[in-house]
PDB file of N, CA and C in Angstrom:
ATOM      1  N   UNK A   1      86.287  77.233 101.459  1.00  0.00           N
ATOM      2  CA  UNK A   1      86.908  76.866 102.715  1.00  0.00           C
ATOM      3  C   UNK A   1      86.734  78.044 103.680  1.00  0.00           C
ATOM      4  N   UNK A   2      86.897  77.753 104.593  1.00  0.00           N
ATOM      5  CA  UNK A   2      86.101  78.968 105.797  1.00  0.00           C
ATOM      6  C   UNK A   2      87.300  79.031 106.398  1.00  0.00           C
ATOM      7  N   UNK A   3      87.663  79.940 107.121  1.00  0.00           N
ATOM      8  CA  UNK A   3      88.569  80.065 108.045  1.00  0.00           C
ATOM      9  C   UNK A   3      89.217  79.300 109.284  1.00  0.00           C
ATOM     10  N   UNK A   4      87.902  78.449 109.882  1.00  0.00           N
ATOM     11  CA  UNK A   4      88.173  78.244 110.864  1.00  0.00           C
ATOM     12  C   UNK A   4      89.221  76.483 109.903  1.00  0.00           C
ATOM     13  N   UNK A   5      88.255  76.195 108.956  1.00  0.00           N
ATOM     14  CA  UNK A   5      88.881  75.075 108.573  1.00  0.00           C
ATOM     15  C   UNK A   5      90.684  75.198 108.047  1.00  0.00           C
ATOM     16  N   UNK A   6      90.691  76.227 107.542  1.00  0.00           N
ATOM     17  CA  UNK A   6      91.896  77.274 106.790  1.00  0.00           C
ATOM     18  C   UNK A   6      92.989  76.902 108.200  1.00  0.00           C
ATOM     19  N   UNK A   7      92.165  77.186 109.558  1.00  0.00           N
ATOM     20  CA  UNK A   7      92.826  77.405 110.471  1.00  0.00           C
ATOM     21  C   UNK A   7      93.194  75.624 111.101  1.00  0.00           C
ATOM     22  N   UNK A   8      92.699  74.920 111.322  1.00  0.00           N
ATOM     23  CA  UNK A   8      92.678  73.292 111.299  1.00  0.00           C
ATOM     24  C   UNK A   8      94.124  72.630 110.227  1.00  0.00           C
ATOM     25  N   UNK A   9      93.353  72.887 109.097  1.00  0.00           N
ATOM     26  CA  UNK A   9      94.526  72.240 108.348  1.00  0.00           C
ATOM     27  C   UNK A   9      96.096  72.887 108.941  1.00  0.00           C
ATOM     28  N   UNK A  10      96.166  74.398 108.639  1.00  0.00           N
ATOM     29  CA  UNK A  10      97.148  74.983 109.078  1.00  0.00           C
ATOM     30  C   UNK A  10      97.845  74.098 110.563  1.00  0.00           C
ATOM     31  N   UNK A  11      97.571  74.560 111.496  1.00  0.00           N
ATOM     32  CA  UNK A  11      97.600  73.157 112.534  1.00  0.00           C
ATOM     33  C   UNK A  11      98.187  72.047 112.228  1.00  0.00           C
ATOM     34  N   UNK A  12      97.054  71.503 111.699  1.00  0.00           N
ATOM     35  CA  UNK A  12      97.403  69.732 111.399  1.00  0.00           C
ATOM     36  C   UNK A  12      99.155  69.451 110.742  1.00  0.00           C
ATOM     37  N   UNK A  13      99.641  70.288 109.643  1.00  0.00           N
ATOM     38  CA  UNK A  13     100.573  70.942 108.699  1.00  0.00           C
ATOM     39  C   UNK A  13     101.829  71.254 109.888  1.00  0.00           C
ATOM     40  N   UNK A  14     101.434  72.284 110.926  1.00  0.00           N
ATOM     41  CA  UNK A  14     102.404  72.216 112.014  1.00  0.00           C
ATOM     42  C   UNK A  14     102.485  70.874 112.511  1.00  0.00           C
ATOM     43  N   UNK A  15     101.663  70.727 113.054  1.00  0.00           N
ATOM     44  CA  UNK A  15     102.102  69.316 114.075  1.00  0.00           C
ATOM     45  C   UNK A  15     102.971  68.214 113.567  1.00  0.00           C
ATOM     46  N   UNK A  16     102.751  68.436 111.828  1.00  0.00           N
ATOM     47  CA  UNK A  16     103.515  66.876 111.236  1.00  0.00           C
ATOM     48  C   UNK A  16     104.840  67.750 110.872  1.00  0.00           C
ATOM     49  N   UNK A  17     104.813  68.924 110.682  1.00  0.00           N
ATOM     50  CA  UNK A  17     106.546  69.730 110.784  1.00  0.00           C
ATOM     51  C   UNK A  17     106.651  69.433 111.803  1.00  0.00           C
ATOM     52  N   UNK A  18     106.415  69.331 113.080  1.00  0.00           N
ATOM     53  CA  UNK A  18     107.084  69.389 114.202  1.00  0.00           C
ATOM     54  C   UNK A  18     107.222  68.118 114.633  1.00  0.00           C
ATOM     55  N   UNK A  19     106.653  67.012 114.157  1.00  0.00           N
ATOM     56  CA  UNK A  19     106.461  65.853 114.141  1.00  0.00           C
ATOM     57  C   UNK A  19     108.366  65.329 113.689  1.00  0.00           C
ATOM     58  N   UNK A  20     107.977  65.746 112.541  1.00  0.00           N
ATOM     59  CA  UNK A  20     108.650  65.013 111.063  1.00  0.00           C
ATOM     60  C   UNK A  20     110.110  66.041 111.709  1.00  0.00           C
ATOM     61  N   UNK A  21     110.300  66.620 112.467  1.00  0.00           N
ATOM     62  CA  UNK A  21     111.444  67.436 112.582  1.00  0.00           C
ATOM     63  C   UNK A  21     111.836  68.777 111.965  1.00  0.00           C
ATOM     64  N   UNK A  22     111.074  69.091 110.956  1.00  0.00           N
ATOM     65  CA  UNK A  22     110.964  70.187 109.942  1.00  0.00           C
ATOM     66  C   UNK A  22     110.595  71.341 111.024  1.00  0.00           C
ATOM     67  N   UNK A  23     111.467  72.342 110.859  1.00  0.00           N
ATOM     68  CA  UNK A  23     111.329  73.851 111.148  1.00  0.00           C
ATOM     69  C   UNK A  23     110.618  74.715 110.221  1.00  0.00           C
ATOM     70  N   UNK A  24     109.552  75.452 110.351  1.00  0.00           N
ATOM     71  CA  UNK A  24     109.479  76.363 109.220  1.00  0.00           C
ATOM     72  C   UNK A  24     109.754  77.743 109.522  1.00  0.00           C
ATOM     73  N   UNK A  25     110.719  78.398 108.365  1.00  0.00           N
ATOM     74  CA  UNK A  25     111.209  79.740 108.573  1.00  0.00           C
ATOM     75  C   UNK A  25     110.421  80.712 107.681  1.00  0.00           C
ATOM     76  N   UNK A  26     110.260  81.941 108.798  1.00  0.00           N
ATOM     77  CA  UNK A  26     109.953  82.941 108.556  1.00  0.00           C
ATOM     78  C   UNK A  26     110.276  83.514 107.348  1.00  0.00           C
ATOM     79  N   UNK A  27     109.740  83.813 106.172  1.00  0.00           N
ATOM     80  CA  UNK A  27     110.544  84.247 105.461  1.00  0.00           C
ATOM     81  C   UNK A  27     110.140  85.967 105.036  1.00  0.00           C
ATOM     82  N   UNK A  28     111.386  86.444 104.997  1.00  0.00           N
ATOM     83  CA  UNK A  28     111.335  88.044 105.682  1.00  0.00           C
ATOM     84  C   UNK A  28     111.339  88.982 103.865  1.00  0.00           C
ATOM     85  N   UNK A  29     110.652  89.639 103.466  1.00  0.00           N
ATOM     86  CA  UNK A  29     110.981  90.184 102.652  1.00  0.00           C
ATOM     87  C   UNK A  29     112.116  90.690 102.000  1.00  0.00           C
ATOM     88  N   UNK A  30     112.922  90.789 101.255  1.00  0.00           N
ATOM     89  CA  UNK A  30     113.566  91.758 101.041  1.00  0.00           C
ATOM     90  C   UNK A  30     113.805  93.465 100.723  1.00  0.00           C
ATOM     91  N   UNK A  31     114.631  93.436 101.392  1.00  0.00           N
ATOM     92  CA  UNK A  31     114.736  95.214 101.616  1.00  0.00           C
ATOM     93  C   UNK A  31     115.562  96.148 100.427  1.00  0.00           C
ATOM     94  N   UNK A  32     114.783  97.144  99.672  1.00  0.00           N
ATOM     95  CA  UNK A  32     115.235  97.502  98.888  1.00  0.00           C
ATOM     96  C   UNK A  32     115.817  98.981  99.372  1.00  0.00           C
ATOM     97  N   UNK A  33     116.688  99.193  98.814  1.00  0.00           N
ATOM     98  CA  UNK A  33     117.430 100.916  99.414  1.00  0.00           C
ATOM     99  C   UNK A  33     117.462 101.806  98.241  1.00  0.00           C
ATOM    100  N   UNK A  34     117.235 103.315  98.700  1.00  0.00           N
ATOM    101  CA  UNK A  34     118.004 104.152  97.548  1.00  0.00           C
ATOM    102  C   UNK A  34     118.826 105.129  97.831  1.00  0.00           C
ATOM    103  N   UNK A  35     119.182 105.430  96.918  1.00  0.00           N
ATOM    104  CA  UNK A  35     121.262 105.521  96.848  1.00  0.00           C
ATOM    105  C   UNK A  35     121.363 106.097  98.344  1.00  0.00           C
ATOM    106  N   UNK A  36     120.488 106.922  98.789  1.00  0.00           N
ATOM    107  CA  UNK A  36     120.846 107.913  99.981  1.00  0.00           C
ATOM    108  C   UNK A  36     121.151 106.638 101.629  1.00  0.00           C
ATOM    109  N   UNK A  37     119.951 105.872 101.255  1.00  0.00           N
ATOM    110  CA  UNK A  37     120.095 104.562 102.559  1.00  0.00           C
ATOM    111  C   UNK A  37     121.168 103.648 102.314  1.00  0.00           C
ATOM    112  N   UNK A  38     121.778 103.455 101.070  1.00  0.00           N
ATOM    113  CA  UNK A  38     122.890 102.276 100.300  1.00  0.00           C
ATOM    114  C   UNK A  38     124.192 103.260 100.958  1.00  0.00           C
ATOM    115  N   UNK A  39     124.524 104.145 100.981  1.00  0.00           N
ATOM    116  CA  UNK A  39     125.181 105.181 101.547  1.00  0.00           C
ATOM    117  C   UNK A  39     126.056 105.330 102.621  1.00  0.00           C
ATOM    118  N   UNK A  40     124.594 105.348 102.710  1.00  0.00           N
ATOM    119  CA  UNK A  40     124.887 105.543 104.618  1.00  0.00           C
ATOM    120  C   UNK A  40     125.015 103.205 105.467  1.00  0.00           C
ATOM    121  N   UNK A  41     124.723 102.556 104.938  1.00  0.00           N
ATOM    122  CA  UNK A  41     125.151 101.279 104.654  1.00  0.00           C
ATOM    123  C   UNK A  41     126.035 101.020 104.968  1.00  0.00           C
ATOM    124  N   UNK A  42     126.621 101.434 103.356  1.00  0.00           N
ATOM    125  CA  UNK A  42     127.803 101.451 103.527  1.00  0.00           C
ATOM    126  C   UNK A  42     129.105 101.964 103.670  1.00  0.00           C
ATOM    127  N   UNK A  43     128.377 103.330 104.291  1.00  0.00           N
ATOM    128  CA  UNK A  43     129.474 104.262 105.249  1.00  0.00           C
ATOM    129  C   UNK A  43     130.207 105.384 104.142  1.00  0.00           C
ATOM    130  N   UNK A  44     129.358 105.463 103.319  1.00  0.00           N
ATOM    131  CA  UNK A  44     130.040 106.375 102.206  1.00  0.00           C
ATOM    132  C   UNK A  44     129.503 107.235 101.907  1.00  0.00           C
ATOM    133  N   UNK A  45     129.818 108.631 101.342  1.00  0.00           N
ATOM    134  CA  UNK A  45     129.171 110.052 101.147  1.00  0.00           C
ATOM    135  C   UNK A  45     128.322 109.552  99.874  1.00  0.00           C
ATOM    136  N   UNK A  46     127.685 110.051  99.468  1.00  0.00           N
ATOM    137  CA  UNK A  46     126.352 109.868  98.202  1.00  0.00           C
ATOM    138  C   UNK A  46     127.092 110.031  97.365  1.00  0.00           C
ATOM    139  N   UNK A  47     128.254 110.994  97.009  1.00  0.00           N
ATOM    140  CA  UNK A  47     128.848 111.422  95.608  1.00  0.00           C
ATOM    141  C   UNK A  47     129.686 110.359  95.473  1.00  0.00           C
ATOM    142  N   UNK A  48     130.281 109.237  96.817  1.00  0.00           N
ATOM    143  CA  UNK A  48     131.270 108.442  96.321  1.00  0.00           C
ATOM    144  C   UNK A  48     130.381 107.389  96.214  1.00  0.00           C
ATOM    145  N   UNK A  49     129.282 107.020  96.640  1.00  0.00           N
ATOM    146  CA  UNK A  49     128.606 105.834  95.594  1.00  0.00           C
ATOM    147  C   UNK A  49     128.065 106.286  94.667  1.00  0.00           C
ATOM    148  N   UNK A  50     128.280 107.216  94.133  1.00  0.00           N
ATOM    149  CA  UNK A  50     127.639 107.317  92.696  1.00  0.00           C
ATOM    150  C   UNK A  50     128.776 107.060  91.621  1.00  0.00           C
ATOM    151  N   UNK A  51     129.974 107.620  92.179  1.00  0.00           N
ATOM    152  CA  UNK A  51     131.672 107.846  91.380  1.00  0.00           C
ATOM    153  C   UNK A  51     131.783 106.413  91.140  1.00  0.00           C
ATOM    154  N   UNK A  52     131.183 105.233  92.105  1.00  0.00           N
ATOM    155  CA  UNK A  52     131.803 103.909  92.853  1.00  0.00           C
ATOM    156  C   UNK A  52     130.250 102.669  91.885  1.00  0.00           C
ATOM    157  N   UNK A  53     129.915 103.538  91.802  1.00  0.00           N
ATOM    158  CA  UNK A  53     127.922 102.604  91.188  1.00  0.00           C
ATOM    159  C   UNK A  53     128.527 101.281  90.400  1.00  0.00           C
ATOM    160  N   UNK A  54     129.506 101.449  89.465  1.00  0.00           N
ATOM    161  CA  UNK A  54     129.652 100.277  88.346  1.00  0.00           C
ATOM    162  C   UNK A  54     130.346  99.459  89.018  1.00  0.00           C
ATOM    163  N   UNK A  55     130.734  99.483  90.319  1.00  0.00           N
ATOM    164  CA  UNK A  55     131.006  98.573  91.098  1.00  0.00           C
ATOM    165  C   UNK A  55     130.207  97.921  91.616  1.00  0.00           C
ATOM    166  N   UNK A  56     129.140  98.396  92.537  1.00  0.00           N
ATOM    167  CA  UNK A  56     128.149  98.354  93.404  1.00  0.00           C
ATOM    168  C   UNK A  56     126.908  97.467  92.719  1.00  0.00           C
ATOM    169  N   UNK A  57     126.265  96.724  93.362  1.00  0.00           N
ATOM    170  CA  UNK A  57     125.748  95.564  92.681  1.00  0.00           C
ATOM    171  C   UNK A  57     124.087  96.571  92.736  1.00  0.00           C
ATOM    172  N   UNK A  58     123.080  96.679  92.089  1.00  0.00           N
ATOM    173  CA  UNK A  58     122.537  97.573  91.755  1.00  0.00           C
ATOM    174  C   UNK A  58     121.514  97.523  90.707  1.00  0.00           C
ATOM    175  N   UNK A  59     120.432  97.973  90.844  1.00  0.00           N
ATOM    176  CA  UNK A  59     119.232  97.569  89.706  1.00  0.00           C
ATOM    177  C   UNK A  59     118.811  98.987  89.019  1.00  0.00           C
ATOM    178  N   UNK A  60     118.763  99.597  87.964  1.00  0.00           N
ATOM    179  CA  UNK A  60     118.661 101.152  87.548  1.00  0.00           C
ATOM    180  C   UNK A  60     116.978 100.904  87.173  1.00  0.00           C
ATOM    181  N   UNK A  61     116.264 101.665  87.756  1.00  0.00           N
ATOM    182  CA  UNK A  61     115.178 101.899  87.427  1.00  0.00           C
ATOM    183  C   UNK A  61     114.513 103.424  86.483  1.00  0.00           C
ATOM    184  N   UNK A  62     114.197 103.206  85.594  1.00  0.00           N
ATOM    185  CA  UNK A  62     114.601 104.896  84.786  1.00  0.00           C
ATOM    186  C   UNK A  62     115.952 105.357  85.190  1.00  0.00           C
ATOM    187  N   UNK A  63     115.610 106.285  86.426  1.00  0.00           N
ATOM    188  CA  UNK A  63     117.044 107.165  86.404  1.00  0.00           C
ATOM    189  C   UNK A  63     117.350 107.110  87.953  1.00  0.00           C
ATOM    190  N   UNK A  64     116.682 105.797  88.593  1.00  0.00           N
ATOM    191  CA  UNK A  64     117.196 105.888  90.007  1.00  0.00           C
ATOM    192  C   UNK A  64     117.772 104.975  90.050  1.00  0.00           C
ATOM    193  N   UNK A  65     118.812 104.884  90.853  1.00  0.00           N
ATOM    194  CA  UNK A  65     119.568 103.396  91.298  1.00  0.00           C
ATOM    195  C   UNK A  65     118.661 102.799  92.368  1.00  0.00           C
ATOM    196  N   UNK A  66     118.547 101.728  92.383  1.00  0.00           N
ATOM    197  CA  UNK A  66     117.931 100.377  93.747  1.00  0.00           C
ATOM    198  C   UNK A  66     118.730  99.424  94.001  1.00  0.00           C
ATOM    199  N   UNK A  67     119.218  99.667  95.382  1.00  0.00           N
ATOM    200  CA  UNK A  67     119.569  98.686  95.972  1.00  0.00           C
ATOM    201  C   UNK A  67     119.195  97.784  96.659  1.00  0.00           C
ATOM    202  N   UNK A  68     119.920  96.679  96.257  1.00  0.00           N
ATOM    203  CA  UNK A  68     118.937  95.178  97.562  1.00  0.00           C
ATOM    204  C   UNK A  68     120.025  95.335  98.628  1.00  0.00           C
ATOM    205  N   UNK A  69     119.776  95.184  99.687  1.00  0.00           N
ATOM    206  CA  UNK A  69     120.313  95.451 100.839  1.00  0.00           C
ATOM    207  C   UNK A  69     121.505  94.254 101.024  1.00  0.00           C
ATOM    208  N   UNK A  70     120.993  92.463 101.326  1.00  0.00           N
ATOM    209  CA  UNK A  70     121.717  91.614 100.802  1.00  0.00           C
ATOM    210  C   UNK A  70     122.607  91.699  99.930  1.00  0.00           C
ATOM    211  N   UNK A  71     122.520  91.714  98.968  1.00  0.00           N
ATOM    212  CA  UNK A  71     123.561  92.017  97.834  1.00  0.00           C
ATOM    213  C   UNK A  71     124.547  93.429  98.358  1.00  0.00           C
ATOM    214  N   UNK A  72     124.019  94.414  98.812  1.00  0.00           N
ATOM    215  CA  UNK A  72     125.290  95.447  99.314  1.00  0.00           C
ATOM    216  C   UNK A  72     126.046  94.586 100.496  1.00  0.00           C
ATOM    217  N   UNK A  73     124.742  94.055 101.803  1.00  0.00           N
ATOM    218  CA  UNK A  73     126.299  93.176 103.170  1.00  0.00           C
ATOM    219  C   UNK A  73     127.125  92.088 101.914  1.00  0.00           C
ATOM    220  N   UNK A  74     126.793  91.226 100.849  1.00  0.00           N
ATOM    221  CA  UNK A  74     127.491  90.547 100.452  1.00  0.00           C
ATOM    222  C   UNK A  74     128.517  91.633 100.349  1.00  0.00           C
ATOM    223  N   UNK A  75     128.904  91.980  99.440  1.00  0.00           N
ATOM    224  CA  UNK A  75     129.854  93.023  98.478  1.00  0.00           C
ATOM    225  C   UNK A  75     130.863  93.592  99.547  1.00  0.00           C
ATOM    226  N   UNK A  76     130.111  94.194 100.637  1.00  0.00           N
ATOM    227  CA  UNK A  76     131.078  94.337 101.882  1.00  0.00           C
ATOM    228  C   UNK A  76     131.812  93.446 102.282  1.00  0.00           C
ATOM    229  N   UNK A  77     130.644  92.080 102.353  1.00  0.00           N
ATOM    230  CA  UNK A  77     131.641  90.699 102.977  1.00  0.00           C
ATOM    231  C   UNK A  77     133.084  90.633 102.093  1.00  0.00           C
ATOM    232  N   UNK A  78     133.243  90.831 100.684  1.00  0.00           N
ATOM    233  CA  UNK A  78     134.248  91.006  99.964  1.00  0.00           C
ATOM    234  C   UNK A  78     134.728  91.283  99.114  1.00  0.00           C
ATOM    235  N   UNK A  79     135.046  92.981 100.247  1.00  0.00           N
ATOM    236  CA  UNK A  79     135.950  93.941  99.638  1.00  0.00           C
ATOM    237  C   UNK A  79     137.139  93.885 100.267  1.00  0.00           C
TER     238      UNK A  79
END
C-alpha cells in the first residue's frame, strides 16, 4: 500500500466518523514521573514521599520508584 492510498482510506474512515457521529480522540500517552517530579506534583519534599511511598500508588523498577502521573491526580482526588 503506498501512501497516498494509506492517505485515501484514512479520509474515507473520517468522513464515515463524521458521518456516523463518531468523534475520534487523540489519544495522549501516558506520563511517567520519578520520585523528584511525583514530588514536586504533589507538593511534597522528596524525603516525605519516600517516608509516604507504601501509600503512593507506584511501580518499583530495580531500585527506582515510577510514577504514572494519572494514578498520583487520582490519589490526590482522594485524600
Amino acid at each position: 500500500m503506498t501512501r497516498t492510498e494509506a492517505r485515501m482510506i484514512a479520509e474515507e474512515l473520517f468522513k464515515l466518523f463524521e458521518k456516523n457521529g463518531f468523534k475520534p480522540q487523540m489519544i495522549t500517552p501516558e506520563r511517567y514521573l520519578n520520585a523528584k517530579e511525583a514530588a514536586k506534583l504533589l507538593g511534597m519534599p522528596l524525603n516525605t514521599l519516600y517516608k509516604k511511598v507504601t501509600e503512593i500508588p507506584h511501580v518499583k523498577q530495580g531500585k527506582r520508584h515510577v510514577f504514572k502521573e494519572s494514578a498520583l491526580r487520582e490519589w490526590m482526588d482522594n485524600c
